[in-house]
Protein backbone atom coordinates (compact mmCIF):
# COMPACT_ATOMS: atom_id res chain seq x y z
CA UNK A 1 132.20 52.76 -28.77
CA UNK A 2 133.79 56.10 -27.25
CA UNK A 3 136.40 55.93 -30.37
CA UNK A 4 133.83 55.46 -32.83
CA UNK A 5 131.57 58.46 -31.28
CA UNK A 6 128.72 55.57 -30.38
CA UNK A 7 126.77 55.82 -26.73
CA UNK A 8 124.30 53.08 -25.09
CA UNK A 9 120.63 53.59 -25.17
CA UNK A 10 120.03 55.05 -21.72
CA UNK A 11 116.88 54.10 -19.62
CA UNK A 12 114.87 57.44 -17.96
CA UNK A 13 113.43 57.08 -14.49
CA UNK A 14 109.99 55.86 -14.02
CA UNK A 15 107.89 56.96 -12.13
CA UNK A 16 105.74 55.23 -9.21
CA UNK A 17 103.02 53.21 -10.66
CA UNK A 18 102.36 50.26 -7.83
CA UNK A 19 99.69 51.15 -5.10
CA UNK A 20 98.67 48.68 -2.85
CA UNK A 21 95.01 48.26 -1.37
CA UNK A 22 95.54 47.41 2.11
CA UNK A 23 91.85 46.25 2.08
CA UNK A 24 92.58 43.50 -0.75
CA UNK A 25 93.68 40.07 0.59
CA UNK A 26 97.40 39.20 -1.01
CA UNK A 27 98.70 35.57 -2.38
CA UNK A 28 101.69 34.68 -1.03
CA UNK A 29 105.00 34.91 -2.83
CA UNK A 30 105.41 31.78 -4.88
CA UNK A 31 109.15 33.22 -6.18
CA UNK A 32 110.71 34.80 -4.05
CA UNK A 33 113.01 36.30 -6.58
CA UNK A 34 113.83 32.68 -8.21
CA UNK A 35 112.81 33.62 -12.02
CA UNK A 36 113.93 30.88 -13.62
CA UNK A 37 111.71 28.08 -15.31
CA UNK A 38 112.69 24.83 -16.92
CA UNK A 39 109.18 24.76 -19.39
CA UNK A 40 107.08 27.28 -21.12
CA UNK A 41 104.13 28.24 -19.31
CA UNK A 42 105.42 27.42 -15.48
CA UNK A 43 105.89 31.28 -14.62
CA UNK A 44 104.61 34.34 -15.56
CA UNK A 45 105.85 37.47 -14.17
CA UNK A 46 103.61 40.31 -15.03
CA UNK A 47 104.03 44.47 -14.52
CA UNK A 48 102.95 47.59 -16.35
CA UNK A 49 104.64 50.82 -17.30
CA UNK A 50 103.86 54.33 -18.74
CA UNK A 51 104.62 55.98 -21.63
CA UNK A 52 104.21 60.11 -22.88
CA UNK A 53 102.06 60.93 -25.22
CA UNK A 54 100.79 64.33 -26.61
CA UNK A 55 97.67 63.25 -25.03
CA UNK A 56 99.16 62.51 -21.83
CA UNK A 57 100.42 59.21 -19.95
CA UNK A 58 99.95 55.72 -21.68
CA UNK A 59 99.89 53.02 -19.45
CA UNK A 60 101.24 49.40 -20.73
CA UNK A 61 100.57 45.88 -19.08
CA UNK A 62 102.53 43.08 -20.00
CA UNK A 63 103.11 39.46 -19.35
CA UNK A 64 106.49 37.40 -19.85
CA UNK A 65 106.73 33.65 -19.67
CA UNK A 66 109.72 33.12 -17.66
CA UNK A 67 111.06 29.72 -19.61
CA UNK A 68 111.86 31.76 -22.83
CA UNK A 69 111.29 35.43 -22.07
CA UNK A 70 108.67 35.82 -24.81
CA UNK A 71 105.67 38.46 -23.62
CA UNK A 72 102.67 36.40 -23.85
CA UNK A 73 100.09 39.31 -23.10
CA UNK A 74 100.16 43.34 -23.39
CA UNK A 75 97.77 45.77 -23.42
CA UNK A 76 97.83 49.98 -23.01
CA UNK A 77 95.46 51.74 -21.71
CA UNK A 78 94.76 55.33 -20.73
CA UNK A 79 94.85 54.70 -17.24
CA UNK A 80 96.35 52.25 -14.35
CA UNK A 81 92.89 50.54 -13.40
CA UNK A 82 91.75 46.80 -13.35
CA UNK A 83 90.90 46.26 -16.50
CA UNK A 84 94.35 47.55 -17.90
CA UNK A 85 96.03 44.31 -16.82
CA UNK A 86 93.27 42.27 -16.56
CA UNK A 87 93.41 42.68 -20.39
CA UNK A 88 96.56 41.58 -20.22
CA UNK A 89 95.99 38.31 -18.68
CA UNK A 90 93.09 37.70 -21.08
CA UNK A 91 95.38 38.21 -24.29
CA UNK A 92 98.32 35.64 -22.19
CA UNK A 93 95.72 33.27 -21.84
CA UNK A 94 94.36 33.61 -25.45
CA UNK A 95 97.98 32.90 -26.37
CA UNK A 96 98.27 29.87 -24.99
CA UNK A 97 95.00 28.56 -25.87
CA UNK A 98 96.42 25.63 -27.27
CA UNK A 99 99.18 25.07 -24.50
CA UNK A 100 97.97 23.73 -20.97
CA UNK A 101 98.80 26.30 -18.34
CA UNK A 102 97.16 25.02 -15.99
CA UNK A 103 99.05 25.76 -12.87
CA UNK A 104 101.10 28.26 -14.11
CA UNK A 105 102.23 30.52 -11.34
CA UNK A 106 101.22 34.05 -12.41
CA UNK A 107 103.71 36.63 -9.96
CA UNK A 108 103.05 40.79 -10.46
CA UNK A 109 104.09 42.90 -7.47
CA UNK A 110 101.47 44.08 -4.64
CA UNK A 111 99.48 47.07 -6.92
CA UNK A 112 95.98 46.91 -6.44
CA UNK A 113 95.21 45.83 -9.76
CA UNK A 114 96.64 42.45 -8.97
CA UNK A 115 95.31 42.25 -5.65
CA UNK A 116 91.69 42.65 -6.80
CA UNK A 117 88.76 40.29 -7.00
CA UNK A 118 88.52 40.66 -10.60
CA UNK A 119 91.92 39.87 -11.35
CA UNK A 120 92.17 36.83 -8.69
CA UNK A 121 89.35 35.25 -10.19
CA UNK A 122 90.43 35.31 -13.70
CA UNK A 123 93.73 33.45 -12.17
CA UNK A 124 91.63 30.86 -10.69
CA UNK A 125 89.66 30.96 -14.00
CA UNK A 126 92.47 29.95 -15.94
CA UNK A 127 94.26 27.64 -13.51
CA UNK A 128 96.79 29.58 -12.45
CA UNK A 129 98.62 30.29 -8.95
CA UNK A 130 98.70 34.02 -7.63
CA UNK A 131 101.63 34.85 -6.30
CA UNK A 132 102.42 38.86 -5.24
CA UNK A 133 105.78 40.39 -4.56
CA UNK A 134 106.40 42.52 -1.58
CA UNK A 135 105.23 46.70 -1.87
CA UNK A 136 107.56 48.83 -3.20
CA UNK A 137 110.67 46.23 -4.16
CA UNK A 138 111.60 46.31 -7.68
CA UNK A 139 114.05 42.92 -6.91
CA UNK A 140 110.77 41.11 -5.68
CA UNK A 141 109.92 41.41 -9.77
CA UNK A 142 113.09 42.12 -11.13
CA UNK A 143 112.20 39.87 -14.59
CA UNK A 144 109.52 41.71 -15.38
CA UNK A 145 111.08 45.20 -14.77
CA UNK A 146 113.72 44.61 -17.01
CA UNK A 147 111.56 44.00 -19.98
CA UNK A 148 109.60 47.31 -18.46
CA UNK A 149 113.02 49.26 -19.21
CA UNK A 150 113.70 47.67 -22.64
CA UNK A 151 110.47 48.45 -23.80
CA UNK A 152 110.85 52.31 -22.90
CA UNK A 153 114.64 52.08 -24.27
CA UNK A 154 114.25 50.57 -27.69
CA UNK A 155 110.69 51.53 -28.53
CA UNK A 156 111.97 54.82 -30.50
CA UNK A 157 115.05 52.63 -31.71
CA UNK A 158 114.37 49.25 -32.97
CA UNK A 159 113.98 49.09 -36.74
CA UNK A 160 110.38 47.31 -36.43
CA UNK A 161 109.04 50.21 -34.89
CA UNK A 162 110.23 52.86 -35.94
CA UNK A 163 108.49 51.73 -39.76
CA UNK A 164 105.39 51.88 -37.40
CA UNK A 165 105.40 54.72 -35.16
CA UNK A 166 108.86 55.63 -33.02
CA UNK A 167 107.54 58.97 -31.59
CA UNK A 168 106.41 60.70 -30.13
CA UNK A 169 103.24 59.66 -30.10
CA UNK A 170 99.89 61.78 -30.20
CA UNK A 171 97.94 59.32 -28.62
CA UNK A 172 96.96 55.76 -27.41
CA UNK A 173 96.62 54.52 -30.85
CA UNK A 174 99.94 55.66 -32.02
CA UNK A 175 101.66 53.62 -29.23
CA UNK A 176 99.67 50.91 -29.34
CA UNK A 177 100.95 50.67 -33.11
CA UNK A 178 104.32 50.63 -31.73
CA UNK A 179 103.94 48.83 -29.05
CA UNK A 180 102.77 45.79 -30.92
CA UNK A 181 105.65 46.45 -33.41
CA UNK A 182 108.02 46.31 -30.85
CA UNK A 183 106.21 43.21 -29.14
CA UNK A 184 106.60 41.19 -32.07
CA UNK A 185 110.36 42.29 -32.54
CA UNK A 186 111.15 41.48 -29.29
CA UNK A 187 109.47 37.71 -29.59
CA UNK A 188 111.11 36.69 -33.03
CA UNK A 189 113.62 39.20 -33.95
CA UNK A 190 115.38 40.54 -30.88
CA UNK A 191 118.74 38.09 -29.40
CA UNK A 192 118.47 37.74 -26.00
CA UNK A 193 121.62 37.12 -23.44
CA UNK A 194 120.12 35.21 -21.07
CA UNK A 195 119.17 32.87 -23.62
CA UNK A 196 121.91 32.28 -25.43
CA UNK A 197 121.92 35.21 -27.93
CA UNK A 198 118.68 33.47 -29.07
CA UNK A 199 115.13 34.59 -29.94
CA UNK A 200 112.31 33.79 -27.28
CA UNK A 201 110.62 32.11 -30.69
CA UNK A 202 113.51 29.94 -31.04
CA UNK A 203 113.86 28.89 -27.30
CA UNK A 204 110.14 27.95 -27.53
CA UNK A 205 110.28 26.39 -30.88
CA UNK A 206 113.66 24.57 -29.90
CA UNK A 207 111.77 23.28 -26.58
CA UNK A 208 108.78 21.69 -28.34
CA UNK A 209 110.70 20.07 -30.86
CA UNK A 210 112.79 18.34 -28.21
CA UNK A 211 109.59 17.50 -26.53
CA UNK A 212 107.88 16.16 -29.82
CA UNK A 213 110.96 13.63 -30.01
CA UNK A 214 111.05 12.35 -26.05
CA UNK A 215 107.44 11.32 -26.16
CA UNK A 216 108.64 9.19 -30.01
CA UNK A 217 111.24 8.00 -28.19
């Protein structure tokens, strides 16, 4: 790369986003930094990130099935609260309405916005199994916060958004544009290491076909 004049993409520093509510009653963690699943919809690891706009900080939520490393839910929203990743959840869940998740463990790290009634119930809504990190230990969701520092890497370099919208951005709407550019991208385009040099379409696609011909044979 050096000979050819070619550099990596380089990841900035984030900033500080998870604030726990010592009031809020915490799951216990399910994980314990073991974030690997042998099915589709066993383990979701969920975080959110920020992004600069001319209109100031962007906040994005997502949600990555652990099996196949697609992101099942997103949302962005002008601030950290609640309903940020609670949206989130909701769009994961809408996802896989045809899929049974029931008893999917659903891990985030200790912010209050995963800690809180609202959010807890929609788990139990849904049928899935809380399960919180420790505060302030990036390791304790490490999954997740690697797709948090792709996402700010390739967003102004992938070629699916920059058609949309690679920035900067004047507003929500602009990166919401290019976030769900780069979502789809990453789900059917992007090759993945962990998985082969593979697509997290393909992994899923490969794993239902496999389990379409068990249950013939």
């Amino acid at each position: 790369m050096a000979a050819r004049g070619l550099r990596g993409a380089t990841r900035a520093k984030s900033r500080f986003t998870t604030k726990a509510d010592p009031s809020h009653l915490r799951a216990p963690d399910l994980v314990k930094r073991n974030f690997t699943a042998t099915r589709p919809d066993q383990l979701w690891v969920s975080d959110f990130t920020y992004c600069s706009t001319w209109a100031g900080i962007v906040y994005v939520a997502f949600i990555v099935d652990v099996f196949s490393r697609q992101i099942v839910g997103w949302k962005a929203a002008r601030s950290m609260t609640t309903a940020l990743v609670l949206d989130a959840l909701n769009m994961a869940a809408w996802t896989r309405r045809h899929c049974d998740i029931t008893g999917v463990v659903a891990h985030s790290d200790a912010g209050s916005q995963y800690t809180s009634l609202t959010y807890t119930e929609r788990l139990a809504d849904i049928g899935a199994a809380p399960s919180i990190g420790t505060i302030g230990d990036s390791y304790d969701n490490a999954l997740v916060e690697s797709v948090n520092g792709l996402f700010k890497t390739e967003l102004h370099r992938n070629p699916a958004t920059l058609l949309a919208n690679g920035g900067p951005w004047k507003g929500l709407d602009d990166l919401e544009l290019a976030t769900c550019a780069w979502v789809s991208w990453f789900n059917t385009e992007r090759l993945y290491s962990e998985l082969g040099d593979r697509t997290p379409a393909e992994v899923e696609a490969e794993w239902h076909e496999r389990s379409r011909s068990d249950k013939v044979a």
